[in-house]
N, C-alpha and C. Protein backbone atom coordinates (compact mmCIF):
# COMPACT_ATOMS: atom_id res chain seq x y z
N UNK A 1 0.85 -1.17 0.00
CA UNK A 1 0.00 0.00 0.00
C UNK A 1 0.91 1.24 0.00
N UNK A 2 0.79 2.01 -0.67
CA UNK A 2 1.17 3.56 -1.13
C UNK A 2 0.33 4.90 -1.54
N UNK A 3 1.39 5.83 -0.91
CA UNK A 3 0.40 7.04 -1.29
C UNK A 3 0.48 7.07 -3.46
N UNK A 4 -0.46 7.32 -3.68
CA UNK A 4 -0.41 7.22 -4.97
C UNK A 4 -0.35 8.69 -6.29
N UNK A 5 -0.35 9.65 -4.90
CA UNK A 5 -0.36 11.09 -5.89
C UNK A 5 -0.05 12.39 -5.06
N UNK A 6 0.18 12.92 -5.52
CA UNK A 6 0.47 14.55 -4.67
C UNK A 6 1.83 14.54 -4.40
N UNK A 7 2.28 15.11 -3.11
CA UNK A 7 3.64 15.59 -2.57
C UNK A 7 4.03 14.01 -2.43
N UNK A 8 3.90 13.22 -1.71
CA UNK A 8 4.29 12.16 -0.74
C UNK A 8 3.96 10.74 -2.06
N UNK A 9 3.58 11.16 -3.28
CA UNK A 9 3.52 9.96 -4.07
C UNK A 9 4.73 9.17 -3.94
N UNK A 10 4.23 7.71 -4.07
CA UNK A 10 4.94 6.77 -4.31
C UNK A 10 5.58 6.34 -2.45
N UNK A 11 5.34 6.79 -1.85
CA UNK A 11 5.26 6.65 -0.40
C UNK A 11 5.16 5.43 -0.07
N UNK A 12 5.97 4.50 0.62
CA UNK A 12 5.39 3.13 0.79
C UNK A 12 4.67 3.18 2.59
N UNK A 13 3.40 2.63 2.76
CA UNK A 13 3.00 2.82 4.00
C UNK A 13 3.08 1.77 4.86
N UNK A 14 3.14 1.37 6.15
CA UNK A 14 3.22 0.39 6.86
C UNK A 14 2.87 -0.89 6.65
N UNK A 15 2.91 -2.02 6.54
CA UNK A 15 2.56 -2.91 6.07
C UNK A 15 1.47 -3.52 7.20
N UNK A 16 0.17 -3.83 6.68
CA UNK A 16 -0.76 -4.42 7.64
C UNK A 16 -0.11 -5.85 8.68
N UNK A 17 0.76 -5.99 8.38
CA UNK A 17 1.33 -7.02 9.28
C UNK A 17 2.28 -6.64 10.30
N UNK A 18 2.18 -5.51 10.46
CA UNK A 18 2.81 -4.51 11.39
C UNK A 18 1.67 -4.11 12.70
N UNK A 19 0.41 -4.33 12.36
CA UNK A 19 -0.82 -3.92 13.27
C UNK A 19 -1.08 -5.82 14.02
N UNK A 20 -2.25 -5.35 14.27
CA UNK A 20 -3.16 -6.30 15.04
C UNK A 20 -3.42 -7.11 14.09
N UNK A 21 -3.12 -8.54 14.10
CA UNK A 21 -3.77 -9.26 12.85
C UNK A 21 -5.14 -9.53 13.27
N UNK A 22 -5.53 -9.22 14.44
CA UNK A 22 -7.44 -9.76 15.26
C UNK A 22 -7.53 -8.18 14.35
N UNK A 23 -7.50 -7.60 14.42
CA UNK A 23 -7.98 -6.28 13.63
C UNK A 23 -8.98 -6.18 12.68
N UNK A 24 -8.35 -7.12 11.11
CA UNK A 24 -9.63 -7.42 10.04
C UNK A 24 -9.32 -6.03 9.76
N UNK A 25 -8.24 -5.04 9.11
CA UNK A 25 -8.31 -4.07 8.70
C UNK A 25 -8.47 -4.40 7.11
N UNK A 26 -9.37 -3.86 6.36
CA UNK A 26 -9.53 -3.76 4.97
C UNK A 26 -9.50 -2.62 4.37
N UNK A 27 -7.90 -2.48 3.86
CA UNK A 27 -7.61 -1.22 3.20
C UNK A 27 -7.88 -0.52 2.46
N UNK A 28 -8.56 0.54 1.60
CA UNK A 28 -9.10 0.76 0.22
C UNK A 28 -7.78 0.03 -0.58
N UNK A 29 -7.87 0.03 -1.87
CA UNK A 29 -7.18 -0.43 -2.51
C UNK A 29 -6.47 0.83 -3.37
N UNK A 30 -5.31 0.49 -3.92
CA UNK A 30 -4.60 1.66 -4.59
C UNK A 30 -5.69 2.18 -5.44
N UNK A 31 -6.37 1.11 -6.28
CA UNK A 31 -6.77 1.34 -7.82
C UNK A 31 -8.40 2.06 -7.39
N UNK A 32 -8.77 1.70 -6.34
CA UNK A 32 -10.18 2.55 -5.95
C UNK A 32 -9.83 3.63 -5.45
N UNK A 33 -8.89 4.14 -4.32
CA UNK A 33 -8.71 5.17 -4.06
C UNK A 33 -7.98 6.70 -5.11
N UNK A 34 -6.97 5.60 -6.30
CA UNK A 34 -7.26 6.40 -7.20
C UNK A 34 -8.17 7.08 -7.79
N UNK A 35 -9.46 6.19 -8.20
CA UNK A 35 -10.28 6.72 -8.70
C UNK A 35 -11.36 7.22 -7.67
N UNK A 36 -11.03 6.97 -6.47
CA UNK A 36 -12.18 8.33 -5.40
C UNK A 36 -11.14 9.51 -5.85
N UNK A 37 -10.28 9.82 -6.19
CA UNK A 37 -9.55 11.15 -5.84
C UNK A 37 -9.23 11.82 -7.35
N UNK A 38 -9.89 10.77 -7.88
CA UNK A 38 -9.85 11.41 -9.41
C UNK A 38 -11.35 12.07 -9.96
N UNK A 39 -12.47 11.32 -9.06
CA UNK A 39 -13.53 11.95 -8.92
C UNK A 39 -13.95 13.32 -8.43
N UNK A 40 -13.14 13.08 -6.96
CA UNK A 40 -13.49 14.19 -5.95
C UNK A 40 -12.75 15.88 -6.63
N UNK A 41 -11.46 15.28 -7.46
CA UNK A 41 -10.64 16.74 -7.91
C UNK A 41 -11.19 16.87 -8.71
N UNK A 42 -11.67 16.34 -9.97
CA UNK A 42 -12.23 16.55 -11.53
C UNK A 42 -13.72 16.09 -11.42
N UNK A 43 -14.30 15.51 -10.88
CA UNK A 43 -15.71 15.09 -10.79
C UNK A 43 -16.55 16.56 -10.77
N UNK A 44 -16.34 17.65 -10.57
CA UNK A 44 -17.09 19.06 -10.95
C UNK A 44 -17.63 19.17 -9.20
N UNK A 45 -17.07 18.57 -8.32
CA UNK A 45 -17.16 18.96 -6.88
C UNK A 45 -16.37 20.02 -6.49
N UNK A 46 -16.25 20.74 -7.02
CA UNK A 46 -15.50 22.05 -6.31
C UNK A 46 -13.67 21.29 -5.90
N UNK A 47 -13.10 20.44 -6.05
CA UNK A 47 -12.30 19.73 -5.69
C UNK A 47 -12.29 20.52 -3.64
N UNK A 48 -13.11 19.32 -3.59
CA UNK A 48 -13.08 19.84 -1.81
C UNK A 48 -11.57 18.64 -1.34
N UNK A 49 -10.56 18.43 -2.04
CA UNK A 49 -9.44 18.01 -1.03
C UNK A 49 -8.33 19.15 -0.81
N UNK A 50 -8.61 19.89 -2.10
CA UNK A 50 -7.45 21.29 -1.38
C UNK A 50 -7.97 22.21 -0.91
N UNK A 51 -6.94 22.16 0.06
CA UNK A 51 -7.38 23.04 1.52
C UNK A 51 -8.07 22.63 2.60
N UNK A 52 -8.72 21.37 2.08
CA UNK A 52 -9.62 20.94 2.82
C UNK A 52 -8.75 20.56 4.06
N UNK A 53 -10.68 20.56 5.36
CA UNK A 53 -9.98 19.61 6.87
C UNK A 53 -10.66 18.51 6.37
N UNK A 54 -9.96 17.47 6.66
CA UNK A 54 -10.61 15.84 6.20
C UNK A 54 -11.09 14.93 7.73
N UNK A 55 -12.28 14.59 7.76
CA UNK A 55 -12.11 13.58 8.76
C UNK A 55 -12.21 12.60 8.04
N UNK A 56 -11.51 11.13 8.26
CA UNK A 56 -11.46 10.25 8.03
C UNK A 56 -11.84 9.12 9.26
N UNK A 57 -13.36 8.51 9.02
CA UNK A 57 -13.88 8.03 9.87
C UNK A 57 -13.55 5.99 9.84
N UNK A 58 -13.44 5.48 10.55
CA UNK A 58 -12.86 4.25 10.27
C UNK A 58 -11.95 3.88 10.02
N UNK A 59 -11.24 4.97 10.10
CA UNK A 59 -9.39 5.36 9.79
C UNK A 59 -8.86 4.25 9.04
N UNK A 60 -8.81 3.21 10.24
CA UNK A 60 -7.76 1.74 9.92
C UNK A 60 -6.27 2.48 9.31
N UNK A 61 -6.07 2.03 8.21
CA UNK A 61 -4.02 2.71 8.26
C UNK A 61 -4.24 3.91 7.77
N UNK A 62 -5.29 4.53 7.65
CA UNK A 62 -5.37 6.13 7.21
C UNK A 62 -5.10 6.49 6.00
N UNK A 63 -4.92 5.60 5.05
CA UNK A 63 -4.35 5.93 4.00
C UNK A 63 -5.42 6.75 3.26
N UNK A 64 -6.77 7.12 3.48
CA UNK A 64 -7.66 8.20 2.56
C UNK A 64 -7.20 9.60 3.00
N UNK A 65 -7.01 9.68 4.47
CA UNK A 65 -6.89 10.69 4.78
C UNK A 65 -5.83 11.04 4.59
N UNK A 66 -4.40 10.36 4.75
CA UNK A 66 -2.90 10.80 4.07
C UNK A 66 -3.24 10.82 2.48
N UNK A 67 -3.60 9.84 1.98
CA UNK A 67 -4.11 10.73 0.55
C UNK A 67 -4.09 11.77 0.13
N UNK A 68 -5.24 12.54 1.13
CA UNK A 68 -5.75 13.64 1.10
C UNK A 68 -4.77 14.85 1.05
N UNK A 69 -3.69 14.44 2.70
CA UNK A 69 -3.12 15.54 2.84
C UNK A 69 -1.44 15.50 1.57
N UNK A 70 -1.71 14.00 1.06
CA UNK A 70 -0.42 14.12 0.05
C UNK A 70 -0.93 15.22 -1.19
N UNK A 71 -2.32 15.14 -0.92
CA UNK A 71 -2.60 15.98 -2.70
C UNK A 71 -3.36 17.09 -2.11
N UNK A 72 -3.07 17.96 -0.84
CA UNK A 72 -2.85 19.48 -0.43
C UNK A 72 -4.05 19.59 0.52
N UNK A 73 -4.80 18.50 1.29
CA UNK A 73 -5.68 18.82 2.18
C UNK A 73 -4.88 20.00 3.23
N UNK A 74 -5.75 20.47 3.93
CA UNK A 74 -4.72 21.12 5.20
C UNK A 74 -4.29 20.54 6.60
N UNK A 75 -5.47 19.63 6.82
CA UNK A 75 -5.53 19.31 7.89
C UNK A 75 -6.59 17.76 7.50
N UNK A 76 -6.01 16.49 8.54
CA UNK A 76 -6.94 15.03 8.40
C UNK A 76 -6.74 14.93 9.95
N UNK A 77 -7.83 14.35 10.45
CA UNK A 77 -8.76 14.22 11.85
C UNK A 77 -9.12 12.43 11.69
N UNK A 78 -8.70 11.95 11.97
CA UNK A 78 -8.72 10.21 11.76
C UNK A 78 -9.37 9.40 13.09
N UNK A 79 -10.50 8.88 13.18
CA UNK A 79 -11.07 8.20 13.90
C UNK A 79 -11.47 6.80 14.20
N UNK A 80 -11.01 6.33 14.79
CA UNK A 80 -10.68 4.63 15.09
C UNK A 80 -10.94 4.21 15.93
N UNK A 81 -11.29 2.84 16.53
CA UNK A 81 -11.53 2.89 18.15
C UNK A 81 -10.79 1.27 18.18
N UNK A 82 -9.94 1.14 17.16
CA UNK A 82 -8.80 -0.29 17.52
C UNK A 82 -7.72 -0.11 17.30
N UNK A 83 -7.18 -0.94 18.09
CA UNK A 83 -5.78 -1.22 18.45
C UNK A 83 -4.96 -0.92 17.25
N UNK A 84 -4.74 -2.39 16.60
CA UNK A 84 -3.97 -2.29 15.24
C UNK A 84 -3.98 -0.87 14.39
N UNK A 85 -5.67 -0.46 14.22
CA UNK A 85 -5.43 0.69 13.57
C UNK A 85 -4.56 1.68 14.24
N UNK A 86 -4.76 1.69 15.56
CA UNK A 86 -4.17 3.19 15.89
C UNK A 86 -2.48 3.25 15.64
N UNK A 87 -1.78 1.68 15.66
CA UNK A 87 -0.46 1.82 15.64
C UNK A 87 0.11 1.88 14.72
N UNK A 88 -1.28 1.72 13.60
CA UNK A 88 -0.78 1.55 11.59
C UNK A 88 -0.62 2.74 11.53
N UNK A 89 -2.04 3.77 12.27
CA UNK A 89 -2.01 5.15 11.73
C UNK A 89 -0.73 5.69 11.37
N UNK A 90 -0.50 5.49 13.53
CA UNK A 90 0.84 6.28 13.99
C UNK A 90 2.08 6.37 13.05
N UNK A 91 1.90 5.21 12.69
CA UNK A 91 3.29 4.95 11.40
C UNK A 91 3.31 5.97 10.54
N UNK A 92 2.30 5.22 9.75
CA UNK A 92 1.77 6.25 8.27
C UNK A 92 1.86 7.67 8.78
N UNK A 93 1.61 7.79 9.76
CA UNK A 93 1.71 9.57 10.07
C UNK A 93 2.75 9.56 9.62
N UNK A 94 3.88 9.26 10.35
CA UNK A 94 5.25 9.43 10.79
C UNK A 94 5.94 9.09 9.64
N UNK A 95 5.83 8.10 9.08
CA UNK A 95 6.57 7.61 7.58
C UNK A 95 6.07 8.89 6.60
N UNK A 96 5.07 9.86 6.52
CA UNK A 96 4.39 10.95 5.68
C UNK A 96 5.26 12.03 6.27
N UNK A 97 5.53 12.25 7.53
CA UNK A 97 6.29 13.44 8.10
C UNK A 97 4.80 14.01 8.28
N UNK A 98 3.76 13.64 8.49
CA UNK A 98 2.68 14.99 8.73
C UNK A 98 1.98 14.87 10.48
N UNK A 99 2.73 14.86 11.49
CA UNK A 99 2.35 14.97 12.46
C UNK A 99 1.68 16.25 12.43
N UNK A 100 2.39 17.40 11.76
CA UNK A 100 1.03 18.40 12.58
C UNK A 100 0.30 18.55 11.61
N UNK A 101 0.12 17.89 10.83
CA UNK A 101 -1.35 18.09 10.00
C UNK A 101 -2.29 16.99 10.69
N UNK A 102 -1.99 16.55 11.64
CA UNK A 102 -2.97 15.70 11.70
C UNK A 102 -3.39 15.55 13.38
N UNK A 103 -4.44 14.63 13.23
CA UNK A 103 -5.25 14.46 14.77
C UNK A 103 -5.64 13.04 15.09
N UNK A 104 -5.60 12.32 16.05
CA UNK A 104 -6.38 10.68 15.85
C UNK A 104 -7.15 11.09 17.11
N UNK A 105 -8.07 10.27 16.76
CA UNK A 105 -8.75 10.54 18.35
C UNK A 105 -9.48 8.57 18.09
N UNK A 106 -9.06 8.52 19.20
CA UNK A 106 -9.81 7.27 19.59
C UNK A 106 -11.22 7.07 19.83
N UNK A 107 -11.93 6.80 18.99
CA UNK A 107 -13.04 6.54 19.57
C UNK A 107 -13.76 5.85 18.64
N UNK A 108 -15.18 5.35 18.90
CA UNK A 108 -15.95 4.87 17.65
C UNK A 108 -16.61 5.64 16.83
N UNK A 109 -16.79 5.50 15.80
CA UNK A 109 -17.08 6.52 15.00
C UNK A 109 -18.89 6.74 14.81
N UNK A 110 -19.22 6.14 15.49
CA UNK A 110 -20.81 6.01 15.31
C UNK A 110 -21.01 6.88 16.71
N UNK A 111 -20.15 6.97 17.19
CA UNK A 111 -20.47 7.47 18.65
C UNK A 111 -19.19 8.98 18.88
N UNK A 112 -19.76 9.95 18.16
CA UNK A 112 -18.44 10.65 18.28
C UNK A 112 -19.00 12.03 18.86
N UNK A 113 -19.77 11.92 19.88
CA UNK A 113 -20.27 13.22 20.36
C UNK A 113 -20.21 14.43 19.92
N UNK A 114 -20.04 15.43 20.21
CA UNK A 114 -19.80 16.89 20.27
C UNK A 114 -18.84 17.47 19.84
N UNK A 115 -18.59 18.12 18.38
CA UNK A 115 -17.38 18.26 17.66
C UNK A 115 -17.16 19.86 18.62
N UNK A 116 -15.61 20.17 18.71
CA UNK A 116 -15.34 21.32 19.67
C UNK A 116 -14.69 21.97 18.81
N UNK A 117 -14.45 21.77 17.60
CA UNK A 117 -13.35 22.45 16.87
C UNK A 117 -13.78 22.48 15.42
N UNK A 118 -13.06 23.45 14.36
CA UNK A 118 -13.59 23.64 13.17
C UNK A 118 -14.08 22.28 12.77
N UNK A 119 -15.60 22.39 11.80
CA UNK A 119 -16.28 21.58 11.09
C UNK A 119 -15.19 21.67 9.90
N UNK A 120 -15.22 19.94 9.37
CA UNK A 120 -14.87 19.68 8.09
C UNK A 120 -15.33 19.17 6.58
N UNK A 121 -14.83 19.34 5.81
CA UNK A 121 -15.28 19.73 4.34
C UNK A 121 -14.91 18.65 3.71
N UNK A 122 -14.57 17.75 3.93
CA UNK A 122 -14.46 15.80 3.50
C UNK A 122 -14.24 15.53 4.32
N UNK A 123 -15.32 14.04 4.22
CA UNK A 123 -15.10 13.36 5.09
C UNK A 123 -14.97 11.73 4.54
N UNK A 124 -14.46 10.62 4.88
CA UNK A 124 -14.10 9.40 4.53
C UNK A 124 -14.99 8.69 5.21
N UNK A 125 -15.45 7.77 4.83
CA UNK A 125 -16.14 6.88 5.61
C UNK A 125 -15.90 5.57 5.03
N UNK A 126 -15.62 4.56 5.88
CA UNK A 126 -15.34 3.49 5.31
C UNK A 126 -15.25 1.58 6.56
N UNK A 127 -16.65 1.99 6.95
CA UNK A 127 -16.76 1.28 7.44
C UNK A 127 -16.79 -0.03 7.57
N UNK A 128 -16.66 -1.28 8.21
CA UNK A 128 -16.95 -2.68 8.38
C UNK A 128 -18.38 -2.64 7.40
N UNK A 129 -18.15 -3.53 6.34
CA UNK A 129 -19.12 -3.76 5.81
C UNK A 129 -20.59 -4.27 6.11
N UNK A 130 -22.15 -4.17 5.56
CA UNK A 130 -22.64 -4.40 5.91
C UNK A 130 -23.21 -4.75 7.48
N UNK A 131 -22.94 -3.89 8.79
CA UNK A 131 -23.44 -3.36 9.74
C UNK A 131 -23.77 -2.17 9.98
N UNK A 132 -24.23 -1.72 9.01
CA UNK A 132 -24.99 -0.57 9.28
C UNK A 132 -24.13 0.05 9.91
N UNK A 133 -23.09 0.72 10.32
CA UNK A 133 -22.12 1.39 10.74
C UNK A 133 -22.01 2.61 10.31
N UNK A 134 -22.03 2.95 8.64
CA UNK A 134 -21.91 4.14 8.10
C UNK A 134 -23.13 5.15 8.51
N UNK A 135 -24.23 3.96 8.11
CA UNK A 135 -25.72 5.37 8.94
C UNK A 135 -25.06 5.80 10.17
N UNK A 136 -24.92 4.70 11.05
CA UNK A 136 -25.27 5.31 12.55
C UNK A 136 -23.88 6.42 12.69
N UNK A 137 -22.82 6.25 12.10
CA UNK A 137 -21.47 7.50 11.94
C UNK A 137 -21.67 9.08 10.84
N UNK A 138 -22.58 8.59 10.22
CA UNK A 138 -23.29 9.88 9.21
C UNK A 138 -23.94 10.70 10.21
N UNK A 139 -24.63 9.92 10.81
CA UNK A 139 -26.36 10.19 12.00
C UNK A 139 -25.04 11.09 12.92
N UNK A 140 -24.35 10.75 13.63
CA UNK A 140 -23.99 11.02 14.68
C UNK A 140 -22.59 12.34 14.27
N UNK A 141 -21.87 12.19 13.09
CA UNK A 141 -21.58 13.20 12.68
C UNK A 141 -22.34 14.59 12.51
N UNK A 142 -23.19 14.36 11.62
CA UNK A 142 -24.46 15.51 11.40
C UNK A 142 -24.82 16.03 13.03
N UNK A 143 -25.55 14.86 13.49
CA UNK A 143 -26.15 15.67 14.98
C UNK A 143 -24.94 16.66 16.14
N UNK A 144 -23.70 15.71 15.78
CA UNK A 144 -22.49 16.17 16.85
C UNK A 144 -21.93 17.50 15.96
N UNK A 145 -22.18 17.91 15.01
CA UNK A 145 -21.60 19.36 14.29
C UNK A 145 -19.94 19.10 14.01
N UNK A 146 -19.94 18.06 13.41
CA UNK A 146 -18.66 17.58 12.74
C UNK A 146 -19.15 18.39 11.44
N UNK A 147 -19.85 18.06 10.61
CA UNK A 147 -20.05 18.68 9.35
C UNK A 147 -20.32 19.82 8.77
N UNK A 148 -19.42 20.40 8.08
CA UNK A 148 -19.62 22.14 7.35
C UNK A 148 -20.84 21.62 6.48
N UNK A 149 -21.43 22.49 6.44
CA UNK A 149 -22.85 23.16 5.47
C UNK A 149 -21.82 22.35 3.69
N UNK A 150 -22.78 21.91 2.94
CA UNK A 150 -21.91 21.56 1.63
C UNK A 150 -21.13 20.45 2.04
N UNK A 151 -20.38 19.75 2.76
CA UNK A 151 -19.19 18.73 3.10
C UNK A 151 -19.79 17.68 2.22
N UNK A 152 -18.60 17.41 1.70
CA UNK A 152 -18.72 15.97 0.37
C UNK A 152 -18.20 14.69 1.76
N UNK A 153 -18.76 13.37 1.19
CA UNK A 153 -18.71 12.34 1.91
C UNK A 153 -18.42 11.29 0.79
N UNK A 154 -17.28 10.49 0.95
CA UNK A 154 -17.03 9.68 0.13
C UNK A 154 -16.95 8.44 1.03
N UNK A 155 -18.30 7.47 0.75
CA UNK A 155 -18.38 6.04 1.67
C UNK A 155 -18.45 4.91 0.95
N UNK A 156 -17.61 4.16 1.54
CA UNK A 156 -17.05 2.76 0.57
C UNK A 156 -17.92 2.00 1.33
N UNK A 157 -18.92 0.78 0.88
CA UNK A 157 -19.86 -0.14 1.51
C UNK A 157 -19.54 -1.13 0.13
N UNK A 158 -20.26 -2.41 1.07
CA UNK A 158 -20.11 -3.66 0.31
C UNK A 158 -21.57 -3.64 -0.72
N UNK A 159 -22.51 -2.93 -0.43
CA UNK A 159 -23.76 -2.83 -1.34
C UNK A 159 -23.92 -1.24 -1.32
N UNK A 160 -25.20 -1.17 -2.23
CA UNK A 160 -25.00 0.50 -2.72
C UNK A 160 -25.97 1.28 -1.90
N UNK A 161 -25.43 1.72 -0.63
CA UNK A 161 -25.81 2.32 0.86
C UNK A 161 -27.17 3.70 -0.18
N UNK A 162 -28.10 3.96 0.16
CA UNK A 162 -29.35 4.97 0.05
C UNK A 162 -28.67 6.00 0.49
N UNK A 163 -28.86 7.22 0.55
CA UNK A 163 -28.37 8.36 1.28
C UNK A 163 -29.13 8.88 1.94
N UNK A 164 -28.43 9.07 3.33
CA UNK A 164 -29.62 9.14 5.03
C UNK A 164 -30.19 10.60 5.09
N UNK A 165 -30.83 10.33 5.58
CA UNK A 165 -31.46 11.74 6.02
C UNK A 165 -30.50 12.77 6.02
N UNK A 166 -30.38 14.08 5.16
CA UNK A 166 -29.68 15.31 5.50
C UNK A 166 -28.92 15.25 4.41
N UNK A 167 -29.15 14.16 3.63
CA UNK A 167 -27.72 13.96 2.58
C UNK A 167 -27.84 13.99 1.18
N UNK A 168 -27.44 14.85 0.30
CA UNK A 168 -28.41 14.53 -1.36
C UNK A 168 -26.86 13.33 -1.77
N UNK A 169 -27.30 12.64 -2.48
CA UNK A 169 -26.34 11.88 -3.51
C UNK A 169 -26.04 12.41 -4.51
N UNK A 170 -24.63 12.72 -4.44
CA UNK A 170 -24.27 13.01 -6.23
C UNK A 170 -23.62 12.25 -7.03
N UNK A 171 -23.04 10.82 -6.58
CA UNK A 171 -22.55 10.09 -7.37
C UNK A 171 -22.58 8.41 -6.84
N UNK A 172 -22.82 7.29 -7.47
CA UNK A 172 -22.47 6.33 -6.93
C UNK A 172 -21.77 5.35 -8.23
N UNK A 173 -20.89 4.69 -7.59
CA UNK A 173 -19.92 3.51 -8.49
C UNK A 173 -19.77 3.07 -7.55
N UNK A 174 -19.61 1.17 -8.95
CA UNK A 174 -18.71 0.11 -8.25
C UNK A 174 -17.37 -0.31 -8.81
N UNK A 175 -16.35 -0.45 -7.64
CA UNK A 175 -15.12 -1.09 -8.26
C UNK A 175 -14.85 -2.21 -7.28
N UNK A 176 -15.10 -3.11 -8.42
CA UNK A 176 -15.13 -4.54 -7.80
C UNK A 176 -15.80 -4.85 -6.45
N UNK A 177 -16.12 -5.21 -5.75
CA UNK A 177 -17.06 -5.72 -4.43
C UNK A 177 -17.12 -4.77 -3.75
N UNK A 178 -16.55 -3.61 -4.22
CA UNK A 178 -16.75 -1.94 -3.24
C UNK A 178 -17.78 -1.07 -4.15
N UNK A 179 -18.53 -0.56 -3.06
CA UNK A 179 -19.76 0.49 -4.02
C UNK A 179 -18.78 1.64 -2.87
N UNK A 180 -18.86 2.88 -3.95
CA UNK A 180 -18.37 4.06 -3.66
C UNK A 180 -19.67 5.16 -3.80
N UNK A 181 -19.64 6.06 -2.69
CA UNK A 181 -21.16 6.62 -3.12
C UNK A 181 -20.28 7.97 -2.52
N UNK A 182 -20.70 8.83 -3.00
CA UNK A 182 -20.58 10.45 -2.78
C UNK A 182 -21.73 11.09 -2.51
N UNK A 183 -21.80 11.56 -1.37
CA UNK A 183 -23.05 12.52 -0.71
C UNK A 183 -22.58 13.88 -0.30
N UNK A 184 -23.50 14.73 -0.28
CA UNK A 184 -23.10 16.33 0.23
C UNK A 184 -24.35 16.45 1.27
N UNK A 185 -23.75 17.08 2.29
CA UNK A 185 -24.33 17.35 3.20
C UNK A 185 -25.27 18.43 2.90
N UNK A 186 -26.80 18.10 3.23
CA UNK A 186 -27.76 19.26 2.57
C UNK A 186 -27.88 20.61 3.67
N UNK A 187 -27.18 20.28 4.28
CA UNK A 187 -27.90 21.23 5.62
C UNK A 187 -26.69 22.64 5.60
């Protein structure tokens, strides 16, 4: 796994056998995350990754959100609530050099209370498949004021997730056993 574009291309990132193997981390893949980031810059979305603050929800080795900040986000906010992930993150931070662009906070992402600090303008979602996970982390983003007015949401699910309450859809694809869906926050 590698960063695949921006400053930090060609980046090699921690190897999942470096984390928790009880973990079950499932990485995006180079060739999908290419094409989320070929969408999100040229797809006629305002390219919300430059400049952007990114949360990246489900973190696991972070690689959407270092993505992000390889191709000029400002700031990625990464949320996890396991082990393995948090020590893959730590790497990938550190192997990127972007400690201060960045934030982890431990916790679950369906459960992320009360945002205290600037709302962000992408967000990743990429939850354990099929448990309903992404609603209840959309639901609880929106209500906790994680989300700027407009914020694009790019969520990887194993089937092609509806878009929840608050959310218009502007795009959905599949690459290979991953449905990729893009939502903007209506509110």
């Amino acid at each position: 796994m590698r960063i695949i574009g921006g400053r930090s291309r060609g980046l090699k990132l921690a190897d999942l056998g470096e984390g928790d193997a009880a973990a079950h981390l499932r990485p995006t893949s180079d060739r999908v995350r290419e094409a989320i980031f070929n969408l999100l810059i040229n797809g006629g979305y305002g390219n919300p990754v430059a400049g952007g603050r990114v949360l990246d929800l489900f973190a696991g080795t972070g690689a959407l959100g270092l993505e992000a900040l390889s191709r000029g986000a400002a700031f990625a906010t990464f949320v996890d609530d396991g082990t393995g992930a948090r020590g893959l993150l730590k790497r990938n931070i550190t192997l990127m050099r972007a400690e201060s662009e960045c934030q982890f906070i431990r916790r679950d992402a369906t459960q992320l209370g009360t945002n205290i600090g600037p709302q962000f303008d992408l967000v990743f979602l990429d939850p354990p498949y099929a448990k309903a996970l992404g609603e209840a982390a959309l639901r609880s983003a929106l209500v906790g004021g994680w989300l700027a007015p407009d914020a694009i949401v790019v969520w990887e699910e194993g089937a092609a997730p509806a878009p929840p309450a608050g959310f218009t859809q502007l795009d959905q694809r599949k690459y290979g056993d991953t449905w990729v869906t893009i939502l903007q926050n209506a509110g």
